[in-house]
C-alpha atoms as a PDB file:
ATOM      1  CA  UNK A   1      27.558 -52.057 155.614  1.00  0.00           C
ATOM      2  CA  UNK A   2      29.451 -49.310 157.435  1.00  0.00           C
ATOM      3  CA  UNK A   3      32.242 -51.014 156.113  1.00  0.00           C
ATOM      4  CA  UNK A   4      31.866 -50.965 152.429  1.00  0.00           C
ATOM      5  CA  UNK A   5      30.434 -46.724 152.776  1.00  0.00           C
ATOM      6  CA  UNK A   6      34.334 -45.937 152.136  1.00  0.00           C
ATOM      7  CA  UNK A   7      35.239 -48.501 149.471  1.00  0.00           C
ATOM      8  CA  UNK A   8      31.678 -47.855 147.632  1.00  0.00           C
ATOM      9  CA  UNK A   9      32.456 -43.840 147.862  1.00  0.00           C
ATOM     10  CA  UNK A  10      35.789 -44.469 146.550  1.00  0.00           C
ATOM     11  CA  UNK A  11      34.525 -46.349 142.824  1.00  0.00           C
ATOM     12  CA  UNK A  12      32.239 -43.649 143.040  1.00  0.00           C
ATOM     13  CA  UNK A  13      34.803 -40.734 143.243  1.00  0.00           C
ATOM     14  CA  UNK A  14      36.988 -42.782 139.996  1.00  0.00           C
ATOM     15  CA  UNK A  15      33.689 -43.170 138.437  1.00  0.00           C
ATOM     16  CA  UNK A  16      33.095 -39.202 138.556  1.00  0.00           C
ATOM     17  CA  UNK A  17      36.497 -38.694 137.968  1.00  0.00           C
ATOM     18  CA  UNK A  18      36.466 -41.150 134.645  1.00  0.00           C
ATOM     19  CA  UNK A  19      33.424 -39.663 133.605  1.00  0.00           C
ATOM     20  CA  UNK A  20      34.583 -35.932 133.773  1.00  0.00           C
ATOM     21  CA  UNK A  21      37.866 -36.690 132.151  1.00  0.00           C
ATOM     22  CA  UNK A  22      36.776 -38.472 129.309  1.00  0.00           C
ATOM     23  CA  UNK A  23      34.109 -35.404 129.186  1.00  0.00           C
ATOM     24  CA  UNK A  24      36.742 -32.458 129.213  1.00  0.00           C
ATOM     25  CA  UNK A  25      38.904 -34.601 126.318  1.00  0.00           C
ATOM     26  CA  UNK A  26      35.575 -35.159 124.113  1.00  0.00           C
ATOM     27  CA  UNK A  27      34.517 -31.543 124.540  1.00  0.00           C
ATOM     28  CA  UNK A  28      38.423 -30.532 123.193  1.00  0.00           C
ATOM     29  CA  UNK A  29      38.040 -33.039 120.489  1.00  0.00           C
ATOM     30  CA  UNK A  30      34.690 -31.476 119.575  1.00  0.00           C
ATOM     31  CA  UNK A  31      36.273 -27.713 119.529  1.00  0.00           C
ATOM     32  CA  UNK A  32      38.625 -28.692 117.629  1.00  0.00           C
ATOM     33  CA  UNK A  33      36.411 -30.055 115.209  1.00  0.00           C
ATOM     34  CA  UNK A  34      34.543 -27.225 115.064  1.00  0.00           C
ATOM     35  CA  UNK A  35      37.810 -25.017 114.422  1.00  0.00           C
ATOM     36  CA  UNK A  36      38.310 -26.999 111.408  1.00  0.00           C
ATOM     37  CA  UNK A  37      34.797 -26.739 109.921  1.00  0.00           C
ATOM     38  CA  UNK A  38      34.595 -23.024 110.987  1.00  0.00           C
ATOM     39  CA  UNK A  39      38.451 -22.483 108.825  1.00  0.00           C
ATOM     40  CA  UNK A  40      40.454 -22.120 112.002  1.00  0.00           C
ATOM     41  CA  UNK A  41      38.428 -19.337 113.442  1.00  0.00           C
ATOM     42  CA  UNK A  42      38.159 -20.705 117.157  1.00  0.00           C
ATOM     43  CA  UNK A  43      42.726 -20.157 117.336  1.00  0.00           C
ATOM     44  CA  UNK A  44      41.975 -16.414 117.381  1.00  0.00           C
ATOM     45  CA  UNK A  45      40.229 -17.386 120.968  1.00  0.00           C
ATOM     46  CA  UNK A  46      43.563 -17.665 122.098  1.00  0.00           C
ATOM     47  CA  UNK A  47      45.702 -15.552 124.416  1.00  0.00           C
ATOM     48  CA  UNK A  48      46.966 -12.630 123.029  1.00  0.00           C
ATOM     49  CA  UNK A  49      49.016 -11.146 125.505  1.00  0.00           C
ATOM     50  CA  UNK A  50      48.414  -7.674 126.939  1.00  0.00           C
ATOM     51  CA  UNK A  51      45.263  -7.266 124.603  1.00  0.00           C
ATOM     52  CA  UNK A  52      41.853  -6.256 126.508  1.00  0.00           C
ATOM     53  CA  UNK A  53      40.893  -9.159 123.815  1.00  0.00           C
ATOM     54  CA  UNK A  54      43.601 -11.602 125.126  1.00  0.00           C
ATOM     55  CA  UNK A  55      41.923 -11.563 128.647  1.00  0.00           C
ATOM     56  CA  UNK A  56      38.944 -13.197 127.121  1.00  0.00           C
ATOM     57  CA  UNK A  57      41.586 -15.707 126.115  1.00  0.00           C
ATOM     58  CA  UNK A  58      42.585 -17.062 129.432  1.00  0.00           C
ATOM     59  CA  UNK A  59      39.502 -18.419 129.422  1.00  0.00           C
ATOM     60  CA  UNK A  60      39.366 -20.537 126.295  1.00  0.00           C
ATOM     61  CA  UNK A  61      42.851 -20.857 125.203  1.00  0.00           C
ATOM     62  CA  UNK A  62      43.388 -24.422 127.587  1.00  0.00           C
ATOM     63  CA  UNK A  63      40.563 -25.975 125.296  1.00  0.00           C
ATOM     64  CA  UNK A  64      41.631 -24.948 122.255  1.00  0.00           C
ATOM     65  CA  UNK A  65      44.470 -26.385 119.308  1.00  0.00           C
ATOM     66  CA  UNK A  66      46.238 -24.804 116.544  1.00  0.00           C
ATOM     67  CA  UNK A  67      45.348 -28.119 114.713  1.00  0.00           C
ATOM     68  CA  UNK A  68      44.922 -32.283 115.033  1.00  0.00           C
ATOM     69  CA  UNK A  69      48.141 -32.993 115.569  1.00  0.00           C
ATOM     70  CA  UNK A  70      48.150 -30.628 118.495  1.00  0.00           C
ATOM     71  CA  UNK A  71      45.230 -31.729 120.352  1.00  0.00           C
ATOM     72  CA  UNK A  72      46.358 -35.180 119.265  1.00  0.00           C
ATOM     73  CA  UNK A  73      49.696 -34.643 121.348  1.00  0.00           C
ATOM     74  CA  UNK A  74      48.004 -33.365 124.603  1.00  0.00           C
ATOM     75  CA  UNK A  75      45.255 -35.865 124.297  1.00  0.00           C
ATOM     76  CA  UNK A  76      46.577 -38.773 126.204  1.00  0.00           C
ATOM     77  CA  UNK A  77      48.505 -36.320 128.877  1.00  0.00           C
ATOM     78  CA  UNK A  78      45.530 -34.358 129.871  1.00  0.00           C
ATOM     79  CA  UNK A  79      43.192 -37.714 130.330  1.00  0.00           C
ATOM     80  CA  UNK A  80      45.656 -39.678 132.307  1.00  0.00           C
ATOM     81  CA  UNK A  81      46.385 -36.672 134.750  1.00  0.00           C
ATOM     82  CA  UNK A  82      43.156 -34.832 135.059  1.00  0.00           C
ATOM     83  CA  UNK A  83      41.501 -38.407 136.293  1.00  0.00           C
ATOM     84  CA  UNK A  84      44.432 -38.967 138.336  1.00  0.00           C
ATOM     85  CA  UNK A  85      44.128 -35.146 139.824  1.00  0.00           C
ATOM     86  CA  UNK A  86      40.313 -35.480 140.088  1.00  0.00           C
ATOM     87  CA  UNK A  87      40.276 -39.087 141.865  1.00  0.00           C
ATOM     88  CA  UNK A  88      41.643 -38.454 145.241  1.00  0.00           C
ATOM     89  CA  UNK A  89      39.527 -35.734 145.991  1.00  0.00           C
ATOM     90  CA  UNK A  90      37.021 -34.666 143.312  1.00  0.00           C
ATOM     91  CA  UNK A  91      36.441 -31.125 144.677  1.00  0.00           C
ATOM     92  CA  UNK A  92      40.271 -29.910 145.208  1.00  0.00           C
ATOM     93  CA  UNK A  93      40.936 -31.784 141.779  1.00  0.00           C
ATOM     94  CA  UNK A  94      38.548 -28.950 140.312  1.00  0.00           C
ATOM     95  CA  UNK A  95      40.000 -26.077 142.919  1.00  0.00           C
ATOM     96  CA  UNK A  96      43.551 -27.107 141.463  1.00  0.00           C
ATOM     97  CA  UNK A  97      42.735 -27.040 137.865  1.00  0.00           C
ATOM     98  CA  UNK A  98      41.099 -23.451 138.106  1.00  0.00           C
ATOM     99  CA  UNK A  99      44.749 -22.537 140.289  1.00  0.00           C
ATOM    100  CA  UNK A 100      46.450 -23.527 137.485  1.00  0.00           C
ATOM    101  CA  UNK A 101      44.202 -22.292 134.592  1.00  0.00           C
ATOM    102  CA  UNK A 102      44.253 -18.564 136.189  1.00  0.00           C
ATOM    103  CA  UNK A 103      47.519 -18.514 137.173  1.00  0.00           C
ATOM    104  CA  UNK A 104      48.460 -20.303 133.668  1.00  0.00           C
ATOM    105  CA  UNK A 105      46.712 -18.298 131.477  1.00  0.00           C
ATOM    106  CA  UNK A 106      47.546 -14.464 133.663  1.00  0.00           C
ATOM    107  CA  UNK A 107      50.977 -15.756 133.420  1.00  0.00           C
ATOM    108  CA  UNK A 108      51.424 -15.973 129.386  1.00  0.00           C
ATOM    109  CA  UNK A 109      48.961 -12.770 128.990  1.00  0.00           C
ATOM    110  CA  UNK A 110      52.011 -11.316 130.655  1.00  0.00           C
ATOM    111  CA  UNK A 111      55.029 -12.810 129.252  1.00  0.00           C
ATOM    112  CA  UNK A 112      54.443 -14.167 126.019  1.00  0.00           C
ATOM    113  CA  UNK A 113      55.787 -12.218 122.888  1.00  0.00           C
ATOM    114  CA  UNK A 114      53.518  -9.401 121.850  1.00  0.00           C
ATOM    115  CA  UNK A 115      51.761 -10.348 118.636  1.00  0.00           C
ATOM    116  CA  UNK A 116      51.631 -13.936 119.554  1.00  0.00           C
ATOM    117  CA  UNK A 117      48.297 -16.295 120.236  1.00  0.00           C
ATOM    118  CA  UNK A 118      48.804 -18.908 122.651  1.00  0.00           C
ATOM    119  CA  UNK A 119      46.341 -21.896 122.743  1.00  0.00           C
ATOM    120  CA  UNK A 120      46.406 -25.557 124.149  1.00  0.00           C
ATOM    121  CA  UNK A 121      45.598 -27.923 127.055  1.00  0.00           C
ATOM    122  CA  UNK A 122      49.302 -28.234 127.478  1.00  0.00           C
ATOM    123  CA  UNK A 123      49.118 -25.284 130.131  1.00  0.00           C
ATOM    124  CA  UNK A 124      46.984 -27.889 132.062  1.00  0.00           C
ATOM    125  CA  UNK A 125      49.082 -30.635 131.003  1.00  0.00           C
ATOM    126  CA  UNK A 126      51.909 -29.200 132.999  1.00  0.00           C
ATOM    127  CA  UNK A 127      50.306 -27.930 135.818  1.00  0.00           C
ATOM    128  CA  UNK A 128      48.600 -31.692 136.540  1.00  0.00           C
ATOM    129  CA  UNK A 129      52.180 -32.861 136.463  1.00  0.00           C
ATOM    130  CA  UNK A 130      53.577 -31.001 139.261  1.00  0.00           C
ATOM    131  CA  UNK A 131      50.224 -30.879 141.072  1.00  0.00           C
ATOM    132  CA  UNK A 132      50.251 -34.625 141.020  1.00  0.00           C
ATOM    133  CA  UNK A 133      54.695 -34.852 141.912  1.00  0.00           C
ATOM    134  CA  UNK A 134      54.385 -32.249 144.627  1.00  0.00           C
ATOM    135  CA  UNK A 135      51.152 -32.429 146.879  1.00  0.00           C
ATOM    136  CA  UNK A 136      51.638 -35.499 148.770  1.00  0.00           C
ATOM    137  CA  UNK A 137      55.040 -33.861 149.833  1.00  0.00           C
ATOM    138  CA  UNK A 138      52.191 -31.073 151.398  1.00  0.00           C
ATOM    139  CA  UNK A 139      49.819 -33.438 151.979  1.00  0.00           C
ATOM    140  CA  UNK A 140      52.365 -36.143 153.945  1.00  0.00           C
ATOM    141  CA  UNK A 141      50.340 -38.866 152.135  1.00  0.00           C
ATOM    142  CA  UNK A 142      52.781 -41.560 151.107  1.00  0.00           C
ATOM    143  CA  UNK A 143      50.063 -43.080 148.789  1.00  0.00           C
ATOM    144  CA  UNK A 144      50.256 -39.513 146.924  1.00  0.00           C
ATOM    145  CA  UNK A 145      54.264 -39.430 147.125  1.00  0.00           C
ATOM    146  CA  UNK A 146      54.360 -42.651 145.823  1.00  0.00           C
ATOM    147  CA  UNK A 147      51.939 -41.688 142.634  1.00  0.00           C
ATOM    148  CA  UNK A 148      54.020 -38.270 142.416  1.00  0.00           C
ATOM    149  CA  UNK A 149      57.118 -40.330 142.102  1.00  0.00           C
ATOM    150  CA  UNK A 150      56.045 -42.700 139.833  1.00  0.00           C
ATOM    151  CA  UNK A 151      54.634 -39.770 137.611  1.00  0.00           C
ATOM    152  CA  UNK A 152      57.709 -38.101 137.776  1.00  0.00           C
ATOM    153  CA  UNK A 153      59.731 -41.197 136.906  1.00  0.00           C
ATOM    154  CA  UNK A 154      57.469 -41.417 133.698  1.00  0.00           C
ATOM    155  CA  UNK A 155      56.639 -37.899 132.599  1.00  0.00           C
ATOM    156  CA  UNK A 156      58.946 -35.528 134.520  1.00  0.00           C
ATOM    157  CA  UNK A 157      61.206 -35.269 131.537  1.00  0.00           C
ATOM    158  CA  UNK A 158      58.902 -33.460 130.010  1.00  0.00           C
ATOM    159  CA  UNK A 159      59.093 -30.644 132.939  1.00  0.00           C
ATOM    160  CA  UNK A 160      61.759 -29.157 130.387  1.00  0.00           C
ATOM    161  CA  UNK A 161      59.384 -27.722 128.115  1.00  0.00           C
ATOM    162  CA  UNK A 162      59.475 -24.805 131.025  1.00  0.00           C
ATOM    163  CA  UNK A 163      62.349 -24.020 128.997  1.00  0.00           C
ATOM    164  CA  UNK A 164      62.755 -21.004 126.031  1.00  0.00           C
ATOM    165  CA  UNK A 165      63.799 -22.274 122.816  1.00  0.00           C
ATOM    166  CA  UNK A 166      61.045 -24.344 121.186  1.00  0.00           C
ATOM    167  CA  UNK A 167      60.299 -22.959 118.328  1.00  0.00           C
ATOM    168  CA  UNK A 168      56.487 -22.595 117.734  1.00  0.00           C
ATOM    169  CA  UNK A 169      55.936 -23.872 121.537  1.00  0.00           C
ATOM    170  CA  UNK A 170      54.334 -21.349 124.264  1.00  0.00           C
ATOM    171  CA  UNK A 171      57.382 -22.333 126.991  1.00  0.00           C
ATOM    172  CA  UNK A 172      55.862 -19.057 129.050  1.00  0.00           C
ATOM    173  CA  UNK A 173      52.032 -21.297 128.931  1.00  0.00           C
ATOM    174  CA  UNK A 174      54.182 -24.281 130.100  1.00  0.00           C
ATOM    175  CA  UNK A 175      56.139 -22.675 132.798  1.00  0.00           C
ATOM    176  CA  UNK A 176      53.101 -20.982 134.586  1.00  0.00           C
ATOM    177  CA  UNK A 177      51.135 -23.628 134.000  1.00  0.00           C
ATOM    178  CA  UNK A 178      54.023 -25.456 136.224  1.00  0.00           C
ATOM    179  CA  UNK A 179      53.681 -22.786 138.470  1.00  0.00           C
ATOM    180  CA  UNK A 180      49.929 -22.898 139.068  1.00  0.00           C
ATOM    181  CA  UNK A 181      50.250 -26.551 139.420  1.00  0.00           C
ATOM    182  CA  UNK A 182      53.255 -25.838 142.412  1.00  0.00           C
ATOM    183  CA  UNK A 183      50.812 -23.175 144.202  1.00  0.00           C
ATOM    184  CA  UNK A 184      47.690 -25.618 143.964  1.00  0.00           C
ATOM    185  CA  UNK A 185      49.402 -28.344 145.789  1.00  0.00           C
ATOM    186  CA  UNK A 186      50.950 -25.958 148.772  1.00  0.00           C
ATOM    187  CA  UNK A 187      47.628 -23.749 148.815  1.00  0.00           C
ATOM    188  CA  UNK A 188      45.143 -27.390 148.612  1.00  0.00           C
ATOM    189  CA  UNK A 189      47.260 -28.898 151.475  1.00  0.00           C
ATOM    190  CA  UNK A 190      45.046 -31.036 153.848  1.00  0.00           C
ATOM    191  CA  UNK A 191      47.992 -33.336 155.389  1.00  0.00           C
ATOM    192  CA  UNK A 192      46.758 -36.202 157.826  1.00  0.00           C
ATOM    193  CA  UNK A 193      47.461 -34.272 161.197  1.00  0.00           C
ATOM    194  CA  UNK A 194      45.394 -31.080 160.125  1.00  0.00           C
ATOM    195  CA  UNK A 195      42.820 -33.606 159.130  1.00  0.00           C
ATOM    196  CA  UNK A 196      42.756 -34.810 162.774  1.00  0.00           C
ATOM    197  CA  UNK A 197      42.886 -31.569 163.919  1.00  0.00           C
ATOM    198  CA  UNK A 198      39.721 -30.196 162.605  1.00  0.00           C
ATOM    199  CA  UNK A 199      37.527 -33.870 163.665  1.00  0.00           C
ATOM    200  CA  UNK A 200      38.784 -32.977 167.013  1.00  0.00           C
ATOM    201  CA  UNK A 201      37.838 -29.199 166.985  1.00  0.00           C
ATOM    202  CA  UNK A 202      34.110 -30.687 165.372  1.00  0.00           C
ATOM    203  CA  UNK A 203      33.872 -33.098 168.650  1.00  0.00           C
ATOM    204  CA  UNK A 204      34.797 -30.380 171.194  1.00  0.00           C
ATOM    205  CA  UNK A 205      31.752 -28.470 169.721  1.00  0.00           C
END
């Protein structure tokens, strides 16, 4: 029985993660389907930088879309990563996806052109990606370099949306998005040795 406690706890970490992931893309499906019936009056939500009213935007800005084919770009991104970020470790999946949300969203209230409103999950989108390609180089976990690599042999081309000169695209909400993402993974660390260092400091007390 002892046995099957880690497999068992395992399914039921994916299960939580499946469950939460399909939950955060029906909840931006269901915004944006309010934004449509309201006439579009959810996109002022969005982060207008160095506005006391674009603070208020950091908050709400990662669930929101100017539109279907917007959210119907990010959609398949944000639930292939955000499982794959919340199923190795459902609690520093959420502590890395608030990392990169502040840090995301303080970032483009900051940067972004004055005037502007900056809205969409792609913030997240981008932050997942190098969460997921750079913690197992923290963590020493070569089933989480392995992932990372694979994800960046798949995805990583889109890393150069970090880049100014997309018209109509927040580069600034993609670029500290990138940089949350980069922080979470050195700041969420828990490599193998440390691991083994705190069971042994637990048994000597």
């Amino acid at each position: 029985m002892s046995q099957d406690s880690p497999t068992s706890a395992k399914r039921a970490n994916w299960l939580r993660a499946g469950v939460w992931s399909l939950g955060f893309v029906a909840l931006l499906w269901v915004l944006e389907a309010t934004d449509y019936i309201s006439g579009h009056q959810l996109d002022s939500l969005g982060i207008t930088p160095r506005t006391d009213a674009g603070l208020l935007g950091i908050v709400f800005a990662p669930v929101l879309h100017f539109g279907w084919a917007h959210l119907y770009g990010n959609t398949l991104f944000a639930l292939v990563l955000s499982f794959l970020v919340l199923a190795s470790g459902f609690g520093r999946g959420i502590a890395a996806t608030l990392i990169i949300w502040i840090v995301g969203g303080v970032g483009v209230w900051l940067m972004s052109p004055p005037g502007s409103i900056t809205a969409g999950t792609s913030m997240l989108i981008f932050g997942w990606l190098v969460y997921l390609i750079l913690r197992g180089l923290f963590n020493h976990r070569v089933g989480e370099i392995v992932i990372g690599v694979l994800i960046f042999l798949a995805w990583g081309s889109l890393l150069l949306g970090v880049l100014p000169g997309q018209t109509g695209v927040s580069w600034q909400g993609h670029l500290f998005g990138a940089i949350g993402g980069a922080l979470a993974a050195w700041l969420l660390n828990d490599p193998p040795k440390k691991q083994a260092s705190k069971k042994a400091q637990k048994k000597a007390a």
